[in-house]
C-alpha atoms as a PDB file:
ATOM      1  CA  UNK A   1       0.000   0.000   0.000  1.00  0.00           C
ATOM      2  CA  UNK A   2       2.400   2.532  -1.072  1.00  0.00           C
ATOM      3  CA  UNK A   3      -0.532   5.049  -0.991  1.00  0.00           C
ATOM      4  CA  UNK A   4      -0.526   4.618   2.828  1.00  0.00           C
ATOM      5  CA  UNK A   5       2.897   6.281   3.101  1.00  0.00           C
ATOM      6  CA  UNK A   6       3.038   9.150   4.896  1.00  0.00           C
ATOM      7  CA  UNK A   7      -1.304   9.300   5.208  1.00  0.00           C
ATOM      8  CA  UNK A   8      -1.801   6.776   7.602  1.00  0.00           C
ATOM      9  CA  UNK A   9       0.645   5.705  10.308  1.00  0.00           C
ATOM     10  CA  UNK A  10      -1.327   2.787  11.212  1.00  0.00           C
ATOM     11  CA  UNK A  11      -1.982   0.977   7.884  1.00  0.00           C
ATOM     12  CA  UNK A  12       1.642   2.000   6.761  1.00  0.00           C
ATOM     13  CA  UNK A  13       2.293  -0.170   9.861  1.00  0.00           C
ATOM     14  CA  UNK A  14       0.050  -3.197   9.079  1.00  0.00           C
ATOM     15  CA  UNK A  15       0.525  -3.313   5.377  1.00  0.00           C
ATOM     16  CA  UNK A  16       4.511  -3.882   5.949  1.00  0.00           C
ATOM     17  CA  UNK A  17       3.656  -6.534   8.757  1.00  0.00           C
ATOM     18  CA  UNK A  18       1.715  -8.470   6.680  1.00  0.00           C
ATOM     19  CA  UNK A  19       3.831  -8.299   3.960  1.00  0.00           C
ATOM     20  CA  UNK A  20       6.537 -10.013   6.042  1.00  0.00           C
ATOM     21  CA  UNK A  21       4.010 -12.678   7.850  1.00  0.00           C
ATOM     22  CA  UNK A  22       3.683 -15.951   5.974  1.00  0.00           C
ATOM     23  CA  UNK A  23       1.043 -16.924   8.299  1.00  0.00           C
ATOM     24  CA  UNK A  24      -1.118 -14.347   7.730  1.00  0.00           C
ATOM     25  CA  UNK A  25      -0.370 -14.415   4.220  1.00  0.00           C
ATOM     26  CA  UNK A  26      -1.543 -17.682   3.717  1.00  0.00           C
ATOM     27  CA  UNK A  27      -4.725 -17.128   5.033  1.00  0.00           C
ATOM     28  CA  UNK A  28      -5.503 -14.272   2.860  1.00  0.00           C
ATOM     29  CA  UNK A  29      -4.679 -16.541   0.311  1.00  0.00           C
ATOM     30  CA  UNK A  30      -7.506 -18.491   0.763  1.00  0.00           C
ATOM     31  CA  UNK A  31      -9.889 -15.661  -0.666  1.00  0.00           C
ATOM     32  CA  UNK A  32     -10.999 -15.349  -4.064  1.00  0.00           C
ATOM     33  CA  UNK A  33      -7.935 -13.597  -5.880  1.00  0.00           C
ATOM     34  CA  UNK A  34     -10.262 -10.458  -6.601  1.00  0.00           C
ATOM     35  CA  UNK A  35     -11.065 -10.298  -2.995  1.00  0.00           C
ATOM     36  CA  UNK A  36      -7.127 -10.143  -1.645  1.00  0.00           C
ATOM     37  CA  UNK A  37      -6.959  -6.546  -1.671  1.00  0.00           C
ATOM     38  CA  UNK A  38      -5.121  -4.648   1.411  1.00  0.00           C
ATOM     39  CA  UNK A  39      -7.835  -1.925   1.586  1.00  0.00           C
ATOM     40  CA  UNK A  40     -10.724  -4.627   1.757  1.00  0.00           C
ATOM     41  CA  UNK A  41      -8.801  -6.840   4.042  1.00  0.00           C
ATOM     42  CA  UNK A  42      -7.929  -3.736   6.379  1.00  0.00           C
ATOM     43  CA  UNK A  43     -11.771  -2.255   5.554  1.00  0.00           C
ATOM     44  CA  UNK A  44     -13.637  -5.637   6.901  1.00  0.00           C
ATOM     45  CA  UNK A  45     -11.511  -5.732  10.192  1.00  0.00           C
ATOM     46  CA  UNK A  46     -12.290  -2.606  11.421  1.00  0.00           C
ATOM     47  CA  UNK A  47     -15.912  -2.812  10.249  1.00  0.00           C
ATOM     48  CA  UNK A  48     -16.202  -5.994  13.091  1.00  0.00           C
ATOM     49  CA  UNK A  49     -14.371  -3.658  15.416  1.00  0.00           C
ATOM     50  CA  UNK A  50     -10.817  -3.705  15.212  1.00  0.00           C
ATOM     51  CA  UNK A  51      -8.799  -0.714  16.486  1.00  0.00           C
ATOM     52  CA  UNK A  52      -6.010   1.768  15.599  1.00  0.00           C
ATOM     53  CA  UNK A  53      -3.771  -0.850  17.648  1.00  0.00           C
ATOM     54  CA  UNK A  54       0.075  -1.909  17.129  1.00  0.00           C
ATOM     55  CA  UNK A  55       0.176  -4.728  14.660  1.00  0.00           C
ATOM     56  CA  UNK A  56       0.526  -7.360  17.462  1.00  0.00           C
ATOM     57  CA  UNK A  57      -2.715  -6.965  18.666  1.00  0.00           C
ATOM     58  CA  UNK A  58      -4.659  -6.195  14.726  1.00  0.00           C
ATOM     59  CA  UNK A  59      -3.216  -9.564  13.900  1.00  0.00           C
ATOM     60  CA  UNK A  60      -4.467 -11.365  16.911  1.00  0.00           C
ATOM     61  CA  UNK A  61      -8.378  -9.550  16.042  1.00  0.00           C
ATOM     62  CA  UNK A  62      -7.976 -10.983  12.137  1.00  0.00           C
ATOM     63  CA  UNK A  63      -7.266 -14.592  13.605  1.00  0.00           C
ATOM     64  CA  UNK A  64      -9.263 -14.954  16.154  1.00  0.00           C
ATOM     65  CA  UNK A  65     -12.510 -13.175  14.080  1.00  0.00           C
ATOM     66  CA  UNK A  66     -11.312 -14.608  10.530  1.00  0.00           C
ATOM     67  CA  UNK A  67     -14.290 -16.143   9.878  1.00  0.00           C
ATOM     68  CA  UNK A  68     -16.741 -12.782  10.579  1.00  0.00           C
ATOM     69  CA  UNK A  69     -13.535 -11.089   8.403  1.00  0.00           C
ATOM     70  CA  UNK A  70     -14.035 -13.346   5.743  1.00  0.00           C
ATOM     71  CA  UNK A  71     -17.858 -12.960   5.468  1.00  0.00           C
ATOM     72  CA  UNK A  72     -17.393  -9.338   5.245  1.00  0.00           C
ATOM     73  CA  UNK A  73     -14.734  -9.403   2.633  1.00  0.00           C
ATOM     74  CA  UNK A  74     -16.565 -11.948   0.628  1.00  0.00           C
ATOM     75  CA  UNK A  75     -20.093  -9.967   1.050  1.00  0.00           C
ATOM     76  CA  UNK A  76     -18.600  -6.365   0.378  1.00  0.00           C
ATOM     77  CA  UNK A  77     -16.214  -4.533  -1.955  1.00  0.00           C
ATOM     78  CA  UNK A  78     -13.859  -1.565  -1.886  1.00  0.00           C
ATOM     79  CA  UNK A  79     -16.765   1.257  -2.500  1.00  0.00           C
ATOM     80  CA  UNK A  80     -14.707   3.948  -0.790  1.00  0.00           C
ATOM     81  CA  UNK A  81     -17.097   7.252  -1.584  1.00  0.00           C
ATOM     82  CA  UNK A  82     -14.740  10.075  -0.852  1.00  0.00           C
ATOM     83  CA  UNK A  83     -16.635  13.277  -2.147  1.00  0.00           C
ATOM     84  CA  UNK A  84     -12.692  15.250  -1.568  1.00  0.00           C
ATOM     85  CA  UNK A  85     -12.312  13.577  -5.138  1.00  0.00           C
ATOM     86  CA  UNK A  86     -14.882  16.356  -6.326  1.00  0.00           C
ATOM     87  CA  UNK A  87     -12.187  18.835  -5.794  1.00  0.00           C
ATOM     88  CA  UNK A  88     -10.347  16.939  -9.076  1.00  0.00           C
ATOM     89  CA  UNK A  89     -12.805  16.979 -11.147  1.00  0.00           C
ATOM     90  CA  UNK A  90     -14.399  20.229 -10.587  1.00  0.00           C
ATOM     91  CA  UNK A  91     -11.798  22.255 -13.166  1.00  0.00           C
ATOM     92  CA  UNK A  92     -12.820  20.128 -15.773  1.00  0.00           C
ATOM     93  CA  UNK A  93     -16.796  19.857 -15.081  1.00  0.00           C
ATOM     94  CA  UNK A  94     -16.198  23.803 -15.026  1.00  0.00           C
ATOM     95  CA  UNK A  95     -14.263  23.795 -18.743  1.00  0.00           C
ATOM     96  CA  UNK A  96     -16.950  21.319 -20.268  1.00  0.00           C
ATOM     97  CA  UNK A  97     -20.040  23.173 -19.036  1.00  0.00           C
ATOM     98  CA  UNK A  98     -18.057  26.686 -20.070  1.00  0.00           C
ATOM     99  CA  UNK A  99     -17.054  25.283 -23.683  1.00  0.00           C
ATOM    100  CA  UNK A 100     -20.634  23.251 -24.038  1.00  0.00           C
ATOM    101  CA  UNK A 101     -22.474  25.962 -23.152  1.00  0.00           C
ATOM    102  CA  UNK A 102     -25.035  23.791 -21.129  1.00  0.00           C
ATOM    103  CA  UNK A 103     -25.585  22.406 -17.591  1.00  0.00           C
ATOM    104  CA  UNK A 104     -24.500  19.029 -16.731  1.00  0.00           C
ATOM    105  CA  UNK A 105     -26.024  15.900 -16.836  1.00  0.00           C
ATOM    106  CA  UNK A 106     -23.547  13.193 -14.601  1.00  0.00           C
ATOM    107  CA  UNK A 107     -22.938   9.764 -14.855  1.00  0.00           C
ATOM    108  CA  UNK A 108     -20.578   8.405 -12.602  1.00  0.00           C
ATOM    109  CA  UNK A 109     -19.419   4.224 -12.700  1.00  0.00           C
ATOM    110  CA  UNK A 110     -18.607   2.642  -9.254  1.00  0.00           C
ATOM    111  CA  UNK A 111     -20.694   5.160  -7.864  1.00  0.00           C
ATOM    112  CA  UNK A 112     -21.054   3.716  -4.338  1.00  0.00           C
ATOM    113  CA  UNK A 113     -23.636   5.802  -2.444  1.00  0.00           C
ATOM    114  CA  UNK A 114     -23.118   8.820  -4.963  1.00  0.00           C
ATOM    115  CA  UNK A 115     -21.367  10.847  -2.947  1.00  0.00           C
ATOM    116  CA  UNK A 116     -19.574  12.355  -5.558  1.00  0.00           C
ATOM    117  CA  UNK A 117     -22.231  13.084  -7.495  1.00  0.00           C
ATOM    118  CA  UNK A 118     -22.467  16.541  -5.826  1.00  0.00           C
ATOM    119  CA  UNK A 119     -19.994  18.933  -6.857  1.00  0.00           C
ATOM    120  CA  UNK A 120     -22.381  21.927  -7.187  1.00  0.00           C
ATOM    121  CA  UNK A 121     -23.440  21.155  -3.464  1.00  0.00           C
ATOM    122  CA  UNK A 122     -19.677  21.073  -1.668  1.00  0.00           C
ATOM    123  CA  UNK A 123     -17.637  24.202  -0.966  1.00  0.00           C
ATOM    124  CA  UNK A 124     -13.451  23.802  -2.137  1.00  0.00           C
ATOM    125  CA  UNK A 125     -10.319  25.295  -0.959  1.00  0.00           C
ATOM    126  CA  UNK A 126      -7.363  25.777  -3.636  1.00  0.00           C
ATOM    127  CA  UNK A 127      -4.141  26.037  -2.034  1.00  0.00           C
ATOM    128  CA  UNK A 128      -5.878  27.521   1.091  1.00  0.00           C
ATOM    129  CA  UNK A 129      -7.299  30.163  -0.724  1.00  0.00           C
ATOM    130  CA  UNK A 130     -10.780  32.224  -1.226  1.00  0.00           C
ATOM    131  CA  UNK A 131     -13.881  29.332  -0.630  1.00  0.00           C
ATOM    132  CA  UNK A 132     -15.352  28.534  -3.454  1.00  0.00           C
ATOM    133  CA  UNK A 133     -19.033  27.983  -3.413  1.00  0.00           C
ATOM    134  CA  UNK A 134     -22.040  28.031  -5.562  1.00  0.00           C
ATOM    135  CA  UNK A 135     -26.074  28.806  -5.614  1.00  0.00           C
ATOM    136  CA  UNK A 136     -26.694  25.088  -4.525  1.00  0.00           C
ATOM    137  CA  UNK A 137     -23.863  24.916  -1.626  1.00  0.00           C
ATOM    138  CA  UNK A 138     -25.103  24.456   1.388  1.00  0.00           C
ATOM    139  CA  UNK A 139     -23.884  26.983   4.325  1.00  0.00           C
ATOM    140  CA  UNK A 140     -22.536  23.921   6.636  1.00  0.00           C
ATOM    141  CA  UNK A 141     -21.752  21.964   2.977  1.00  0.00           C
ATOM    142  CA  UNK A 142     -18.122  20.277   3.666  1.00  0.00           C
ATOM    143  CA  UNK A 143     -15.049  22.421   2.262  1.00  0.00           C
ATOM    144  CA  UNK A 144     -12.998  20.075   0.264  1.00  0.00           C
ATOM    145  CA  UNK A 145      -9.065  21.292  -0.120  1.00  0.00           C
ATOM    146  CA  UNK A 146      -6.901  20.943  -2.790  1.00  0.00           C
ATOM    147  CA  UNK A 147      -3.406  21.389  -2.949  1.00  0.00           C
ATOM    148  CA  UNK A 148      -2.836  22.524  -6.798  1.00  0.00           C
ATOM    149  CA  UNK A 149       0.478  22.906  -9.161  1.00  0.00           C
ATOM    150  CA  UNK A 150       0.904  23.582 -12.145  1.00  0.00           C
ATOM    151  CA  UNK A 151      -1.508  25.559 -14.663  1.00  0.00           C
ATOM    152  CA  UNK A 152      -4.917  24.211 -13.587  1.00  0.00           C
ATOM    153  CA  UNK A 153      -8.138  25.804 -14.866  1.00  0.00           C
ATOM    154  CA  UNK A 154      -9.345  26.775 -11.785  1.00  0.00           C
ATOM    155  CA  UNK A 155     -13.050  28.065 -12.369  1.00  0.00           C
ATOM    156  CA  UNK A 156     -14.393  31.141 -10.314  1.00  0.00           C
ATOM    157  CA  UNK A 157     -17.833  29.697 -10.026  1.00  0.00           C
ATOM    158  CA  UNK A 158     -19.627  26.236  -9.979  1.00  0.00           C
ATOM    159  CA  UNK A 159     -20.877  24.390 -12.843  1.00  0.00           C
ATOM    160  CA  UNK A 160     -24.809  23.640 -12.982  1.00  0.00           C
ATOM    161  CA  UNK A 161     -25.857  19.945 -12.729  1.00  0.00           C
ATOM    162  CA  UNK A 162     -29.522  19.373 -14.062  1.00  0.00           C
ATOM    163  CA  UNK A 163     -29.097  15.629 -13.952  1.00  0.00           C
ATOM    164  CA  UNK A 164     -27.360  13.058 -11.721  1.00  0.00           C
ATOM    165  CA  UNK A 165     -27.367   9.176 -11.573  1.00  0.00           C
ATOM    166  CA  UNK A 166     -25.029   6.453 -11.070  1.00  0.00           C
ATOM    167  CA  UNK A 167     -24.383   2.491 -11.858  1.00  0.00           C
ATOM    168  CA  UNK A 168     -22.926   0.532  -9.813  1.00  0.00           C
ATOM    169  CA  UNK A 169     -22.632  -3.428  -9.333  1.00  0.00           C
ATOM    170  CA  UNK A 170     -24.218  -2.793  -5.394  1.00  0.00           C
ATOM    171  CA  UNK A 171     -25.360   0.825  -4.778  1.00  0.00           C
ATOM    172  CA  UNK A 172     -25.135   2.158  -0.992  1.00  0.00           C
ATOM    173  CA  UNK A 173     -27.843   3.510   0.558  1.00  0.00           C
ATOM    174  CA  UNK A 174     -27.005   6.452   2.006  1.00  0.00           C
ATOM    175  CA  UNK A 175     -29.841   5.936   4.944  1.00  0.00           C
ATOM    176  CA  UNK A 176     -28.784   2.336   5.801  1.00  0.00           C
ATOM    177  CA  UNK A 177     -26.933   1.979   8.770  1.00  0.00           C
ATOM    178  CA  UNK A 178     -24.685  -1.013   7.675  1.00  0.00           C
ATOM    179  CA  UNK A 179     -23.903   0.877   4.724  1.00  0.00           C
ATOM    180  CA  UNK A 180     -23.024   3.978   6.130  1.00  0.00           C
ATOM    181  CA  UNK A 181     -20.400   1.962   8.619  1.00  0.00           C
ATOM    182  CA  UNK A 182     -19.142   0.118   5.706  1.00  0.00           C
ATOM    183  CA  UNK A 183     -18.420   3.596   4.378  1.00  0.00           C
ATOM    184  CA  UNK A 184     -16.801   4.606   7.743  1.00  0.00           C
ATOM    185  CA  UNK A 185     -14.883   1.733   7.810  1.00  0.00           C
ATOM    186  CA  UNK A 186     -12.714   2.468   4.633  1.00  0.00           C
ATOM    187  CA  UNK A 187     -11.651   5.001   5.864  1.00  0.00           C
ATOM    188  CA  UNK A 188      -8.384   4.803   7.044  1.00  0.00           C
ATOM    189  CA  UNK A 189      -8.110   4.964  10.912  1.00  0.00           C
ATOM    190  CA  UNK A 190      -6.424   8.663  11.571  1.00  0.00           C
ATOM    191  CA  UNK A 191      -8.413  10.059   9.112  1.00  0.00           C
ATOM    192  CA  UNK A 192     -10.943  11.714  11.256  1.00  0.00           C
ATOM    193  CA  UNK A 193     -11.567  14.630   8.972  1.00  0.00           C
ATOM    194  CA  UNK A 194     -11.864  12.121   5.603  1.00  0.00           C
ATOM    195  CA  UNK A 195     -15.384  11.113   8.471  1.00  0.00           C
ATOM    196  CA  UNK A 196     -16.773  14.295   9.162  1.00  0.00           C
ATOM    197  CA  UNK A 197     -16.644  15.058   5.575  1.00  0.00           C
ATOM    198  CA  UNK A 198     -18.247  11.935   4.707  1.00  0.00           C
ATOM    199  CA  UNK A 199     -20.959  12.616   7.680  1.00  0.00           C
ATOM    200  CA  UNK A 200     -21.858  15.754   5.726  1.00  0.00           C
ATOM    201  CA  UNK A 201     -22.059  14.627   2.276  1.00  0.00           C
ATOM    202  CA  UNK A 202     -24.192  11.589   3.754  1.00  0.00           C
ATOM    203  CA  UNK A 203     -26.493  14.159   5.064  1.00  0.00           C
ATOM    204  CA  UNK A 204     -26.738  15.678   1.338  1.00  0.00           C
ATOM    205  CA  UNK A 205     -27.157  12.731  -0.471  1.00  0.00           C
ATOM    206  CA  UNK A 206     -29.918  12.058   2.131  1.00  0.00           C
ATOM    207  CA  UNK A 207     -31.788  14.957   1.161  1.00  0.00           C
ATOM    208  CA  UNK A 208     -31.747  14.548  -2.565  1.00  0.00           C
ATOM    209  CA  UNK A 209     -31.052  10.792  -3.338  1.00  0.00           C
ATOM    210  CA  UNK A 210     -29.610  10.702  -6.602  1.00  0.00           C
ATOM    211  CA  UNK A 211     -30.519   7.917  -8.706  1.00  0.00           C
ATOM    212  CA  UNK A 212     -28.573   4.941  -8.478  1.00  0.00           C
ATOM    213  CA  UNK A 213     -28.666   1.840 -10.956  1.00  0.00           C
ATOM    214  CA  UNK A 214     -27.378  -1.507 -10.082  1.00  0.00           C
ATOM    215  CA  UNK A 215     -25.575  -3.687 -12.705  1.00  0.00           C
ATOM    216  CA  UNK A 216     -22.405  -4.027 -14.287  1.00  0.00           C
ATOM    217  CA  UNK A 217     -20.716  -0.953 -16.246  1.00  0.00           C
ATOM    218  CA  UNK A 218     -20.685  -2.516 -19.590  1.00  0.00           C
ATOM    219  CA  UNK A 219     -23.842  -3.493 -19.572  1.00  0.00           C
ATOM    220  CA  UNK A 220     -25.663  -0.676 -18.112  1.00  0.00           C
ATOM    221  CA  UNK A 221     -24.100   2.365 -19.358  1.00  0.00           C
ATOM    222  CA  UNK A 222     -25.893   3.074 -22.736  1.00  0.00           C
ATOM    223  CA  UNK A 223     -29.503   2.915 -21.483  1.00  0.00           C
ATOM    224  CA  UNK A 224     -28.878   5.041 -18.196  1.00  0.00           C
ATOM    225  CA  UNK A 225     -26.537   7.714 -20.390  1.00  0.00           C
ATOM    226  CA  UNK A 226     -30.212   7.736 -22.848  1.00  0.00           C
ATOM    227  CA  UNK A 227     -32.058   9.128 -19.703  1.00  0.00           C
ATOM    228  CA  UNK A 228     -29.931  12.083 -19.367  1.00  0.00           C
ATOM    229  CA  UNK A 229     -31.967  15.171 -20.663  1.00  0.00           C
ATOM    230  CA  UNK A 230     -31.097  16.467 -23.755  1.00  0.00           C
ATOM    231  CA  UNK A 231     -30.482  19.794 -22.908  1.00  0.00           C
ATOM    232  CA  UNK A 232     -27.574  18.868 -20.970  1.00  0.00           C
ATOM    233  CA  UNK A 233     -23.796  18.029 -21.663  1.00  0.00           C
ATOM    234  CA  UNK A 234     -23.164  14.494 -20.026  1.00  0.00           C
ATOM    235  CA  UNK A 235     -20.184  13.505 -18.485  1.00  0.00           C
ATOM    236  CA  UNK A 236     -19.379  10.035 -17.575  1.00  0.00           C
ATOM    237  CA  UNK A 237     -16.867  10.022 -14.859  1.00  0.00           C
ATOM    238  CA  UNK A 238     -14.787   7.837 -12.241  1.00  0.00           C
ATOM    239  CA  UNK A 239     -12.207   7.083  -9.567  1.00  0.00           C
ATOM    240  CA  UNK A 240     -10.442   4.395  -8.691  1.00  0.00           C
ATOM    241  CA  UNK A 241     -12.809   1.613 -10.413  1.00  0.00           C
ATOM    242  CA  UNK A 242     -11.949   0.172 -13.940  1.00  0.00           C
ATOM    243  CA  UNK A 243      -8.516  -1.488 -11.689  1.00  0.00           C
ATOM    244  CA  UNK A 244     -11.077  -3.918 -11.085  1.00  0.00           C
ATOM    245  CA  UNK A 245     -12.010  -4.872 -14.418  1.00  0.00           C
ATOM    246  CA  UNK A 246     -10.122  -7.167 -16.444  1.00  0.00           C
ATOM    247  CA  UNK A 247      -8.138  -5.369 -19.292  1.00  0.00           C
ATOM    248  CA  UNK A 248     -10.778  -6.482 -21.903  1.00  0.00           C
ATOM    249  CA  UNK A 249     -13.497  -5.128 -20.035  1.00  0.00           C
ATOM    250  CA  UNK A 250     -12.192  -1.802 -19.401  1.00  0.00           C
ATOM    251  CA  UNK A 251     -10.937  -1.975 -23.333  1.00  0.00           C
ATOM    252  CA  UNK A 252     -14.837  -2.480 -23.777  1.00  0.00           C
ATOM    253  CA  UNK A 253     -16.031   0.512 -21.296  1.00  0.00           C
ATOM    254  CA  UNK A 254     -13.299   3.097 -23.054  1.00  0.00           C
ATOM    255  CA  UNK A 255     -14.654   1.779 -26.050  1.00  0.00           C
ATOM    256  CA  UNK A 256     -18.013   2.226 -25.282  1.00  0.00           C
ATOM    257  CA  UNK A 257     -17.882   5.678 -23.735  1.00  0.00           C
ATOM    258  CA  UNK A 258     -16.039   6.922 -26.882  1.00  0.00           C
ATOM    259  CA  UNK A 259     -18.684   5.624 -28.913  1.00  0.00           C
ATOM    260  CA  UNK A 260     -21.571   7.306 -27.035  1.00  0.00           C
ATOM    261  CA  UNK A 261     -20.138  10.454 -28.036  1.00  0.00           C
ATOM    262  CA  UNK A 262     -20.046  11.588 -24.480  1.00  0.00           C
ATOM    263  CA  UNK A 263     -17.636  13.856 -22.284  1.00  0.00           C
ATOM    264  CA  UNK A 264     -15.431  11.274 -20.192  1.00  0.00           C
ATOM    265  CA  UNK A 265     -13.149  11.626 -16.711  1.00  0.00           C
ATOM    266  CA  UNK A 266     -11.641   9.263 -15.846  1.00  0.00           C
ATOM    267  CA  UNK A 267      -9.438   8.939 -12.339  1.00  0.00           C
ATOM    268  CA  UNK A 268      -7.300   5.919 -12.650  1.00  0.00           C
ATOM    269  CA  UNK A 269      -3.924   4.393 -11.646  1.00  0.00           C
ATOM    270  CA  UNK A 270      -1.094   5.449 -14.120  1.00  0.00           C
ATOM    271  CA  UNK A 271      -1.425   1.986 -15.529  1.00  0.00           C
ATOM    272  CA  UNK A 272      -5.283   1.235 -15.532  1.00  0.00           C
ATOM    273  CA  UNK A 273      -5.615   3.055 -18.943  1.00  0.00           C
ATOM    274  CA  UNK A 274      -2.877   3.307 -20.590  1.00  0.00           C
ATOM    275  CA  UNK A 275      -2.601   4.755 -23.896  1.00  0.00           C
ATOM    276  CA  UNK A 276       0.408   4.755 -26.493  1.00  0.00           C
ATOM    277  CA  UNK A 277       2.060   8.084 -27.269  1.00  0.00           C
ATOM    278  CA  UNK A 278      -0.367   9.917 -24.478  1.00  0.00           C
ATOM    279  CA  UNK A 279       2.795  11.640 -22.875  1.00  0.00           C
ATOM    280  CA  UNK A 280       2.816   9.563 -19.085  1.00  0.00           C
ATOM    281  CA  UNK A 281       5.515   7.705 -20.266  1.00  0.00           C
ATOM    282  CA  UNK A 282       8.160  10.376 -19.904  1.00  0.00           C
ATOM    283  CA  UNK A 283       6.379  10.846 -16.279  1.00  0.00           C
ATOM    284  CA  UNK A 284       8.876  10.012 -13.056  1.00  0.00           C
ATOM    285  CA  UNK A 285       7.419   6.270 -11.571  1.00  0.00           C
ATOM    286  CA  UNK A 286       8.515   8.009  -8.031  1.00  0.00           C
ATOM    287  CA  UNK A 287       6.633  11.221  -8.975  1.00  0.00           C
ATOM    288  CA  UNK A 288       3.410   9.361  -9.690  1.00  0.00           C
ATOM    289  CA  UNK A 289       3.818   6.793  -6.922  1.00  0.00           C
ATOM    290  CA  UNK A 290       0.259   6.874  -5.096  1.00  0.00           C
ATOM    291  CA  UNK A 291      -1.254   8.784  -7.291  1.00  0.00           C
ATOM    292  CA  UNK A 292      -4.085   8.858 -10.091  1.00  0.00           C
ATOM    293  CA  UNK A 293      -4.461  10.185 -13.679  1.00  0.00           C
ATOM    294  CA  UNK A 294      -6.836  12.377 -14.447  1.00  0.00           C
ATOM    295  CA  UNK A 295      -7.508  12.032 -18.047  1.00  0.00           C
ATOM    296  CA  UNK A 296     -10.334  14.271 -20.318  1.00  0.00           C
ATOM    297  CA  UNK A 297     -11.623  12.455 -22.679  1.00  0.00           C
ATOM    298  CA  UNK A 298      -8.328   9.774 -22.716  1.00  0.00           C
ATOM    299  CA  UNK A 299      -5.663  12.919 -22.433  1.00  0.00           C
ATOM    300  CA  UNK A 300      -4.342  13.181 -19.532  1.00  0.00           C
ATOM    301  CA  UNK A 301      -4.787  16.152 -18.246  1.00  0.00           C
ATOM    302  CA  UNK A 302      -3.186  16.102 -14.143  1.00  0.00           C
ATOM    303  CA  UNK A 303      -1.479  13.557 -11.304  1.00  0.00           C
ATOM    304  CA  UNK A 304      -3.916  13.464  -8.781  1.00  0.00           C
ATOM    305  CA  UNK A 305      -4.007  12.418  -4.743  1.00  0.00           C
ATOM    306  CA  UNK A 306      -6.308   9.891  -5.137  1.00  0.00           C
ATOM    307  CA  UNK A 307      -8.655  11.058  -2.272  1.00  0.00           C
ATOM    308  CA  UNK A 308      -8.998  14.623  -4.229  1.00  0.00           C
ATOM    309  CA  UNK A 309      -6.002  15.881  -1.590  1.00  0.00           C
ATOM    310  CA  UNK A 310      -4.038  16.960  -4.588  1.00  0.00           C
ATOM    311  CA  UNK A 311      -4.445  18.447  -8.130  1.00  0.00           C
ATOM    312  CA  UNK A 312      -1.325  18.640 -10.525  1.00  0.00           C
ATOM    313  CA  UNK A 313      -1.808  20.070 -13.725  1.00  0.00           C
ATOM    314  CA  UNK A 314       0.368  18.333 -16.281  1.00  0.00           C
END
């Protein structure tokens, strides 16, 4: 978990333990290969309880409760719904509504509860800076910071969404208490203010449910894109999902999306989508490390922190 470096002490800790426990190791081998992922692992344990402890004790809570961790990793999936990631895309939403000349209509894949489905709702901070907020932002709405290099487009007012809905394989609900601690849960553990923020975009989401399709990407992406209105400029966006596709699938998705003529984000790993000649291959591997691409469209546009901490323009 190189992303843990330097954001979280205690999973730093953990995800070098493990690394160097054959024990433990083997038993997280007996999970489905798609299900061995540190964050889920991590995630189920401290949804059954377990603490911000030294690794001595975290280990003896995953043996002793393995079956209860297993469940949980079997019955859930990395959904992590951090609405900071707003903050990334909010230059861009801002360009495509200023250049189309229209509100937006959003689609997001892997939407979780759709807690990023909100931009025009959330109040930002640019490099500590004036707080940016819109007609729709709430007083108490969270502020989302961003630290920002380089020559980003940062817009001086919010973009207008007319039209929000998501897909995802199994939708949160933003009002159901397991759900909402599942959410809490991937978190990681110092992260307090990463919980507040999710507390208040919970209580947003509450208030205006956005509309929330379960299925699989591939399959469901034409029909729901065909319900946005027509008098809006659609944007198909995401963070952090197509890793979890095979390559043929996401091949399929990029195809797709292309083909519906749409605008398309997408915040991936460097090597998620990678496309010949599209200038990240001169990039520094140690200046990416723990970090996502933001790409426009398939250009990549910035390096960002992959909870929206970060926005570097490339």
């Amino acid at each position: 978990m190189h992303e843990a470096r330097g954001q979280s002490v205690c999973y730093e800790e953990w995800a070098l333990a493990i690394s160097e426990d054959p024990q433990l190791l083997a038993l997280i081998d007996t999970l489905p290969y798609a299900k061995r992922q540190p964050n889920l692992v991590l995630a189920a344990a401290r949804f059954l309880g377990a603490g911000n402890t030294p690794y001595a004790e975290f280990r003896r809570f995953l043996f002793s409760r393995w079956p209860q961790v297993r469940q949980v990793i079997l019955t859930r999936s990395t959904q992590t719904n951090e609405p900071g990631r707003c903050a990334v895309f909010l230059p861009s939403l801002a360009c495509i509504a200023a250049a189309e000349g229209k509100p937006l209509a959003l689609l997001e894949v892997g939407a979780s509860a759709g807690l990023v489905l909100f931009p025009d709702r959330y109040r930002y901070q640019y490099n500590g800076g004036p707080i940016l907020a819109g007609p729709a932002s709430a007083p108490d709405a969270p502020i989302l910071p961003c630290a920002v290099t380089g020559p980003a487009p940062l817009p001086s007012e919010l973009p207008t969404i007319s039209w929000r809905a998501g897909i995802d394989l199994n939708p949160l609900d933003s009002t159901n208490d397991d759900d909402v601690a599942w959410l809490h849960a991937l978190i990681w553990p110092e992260q307090e203010f990463r919980r507040q923020r999710l507390r208040a975009a919970l209580e947003i989401a509450r208030e205006d449910p956005p509309r929330l399709v379960a299925g699989d990407l591939n399959q469901r992406l034409a029909e729901v894109v065909a319900e946005a209105p027509a008098e809006a400029a659609v944007v198909v966006l995401h963070s952090a999902v197509l890793a979890y596709l095979a390559p043929p699938e996401r091949r399929k998705f990029a195809q797709t999306v292309r083909e519906l003529g749409v605008n398309w984000l997408s915040n991936e790993g460097t090597q998620v989508l990678p496309q010949p000649g599209d200038g990240t291959e001169g990039i520094d591997a140690d200046h990416v490390r723990g970090r996502f691409v933001l790409r426009h469209n398939g250009r990549p546009v910035a390096l960002t922190g992959p909870h929206g901490q970060s926005l570097d323009w490339l």
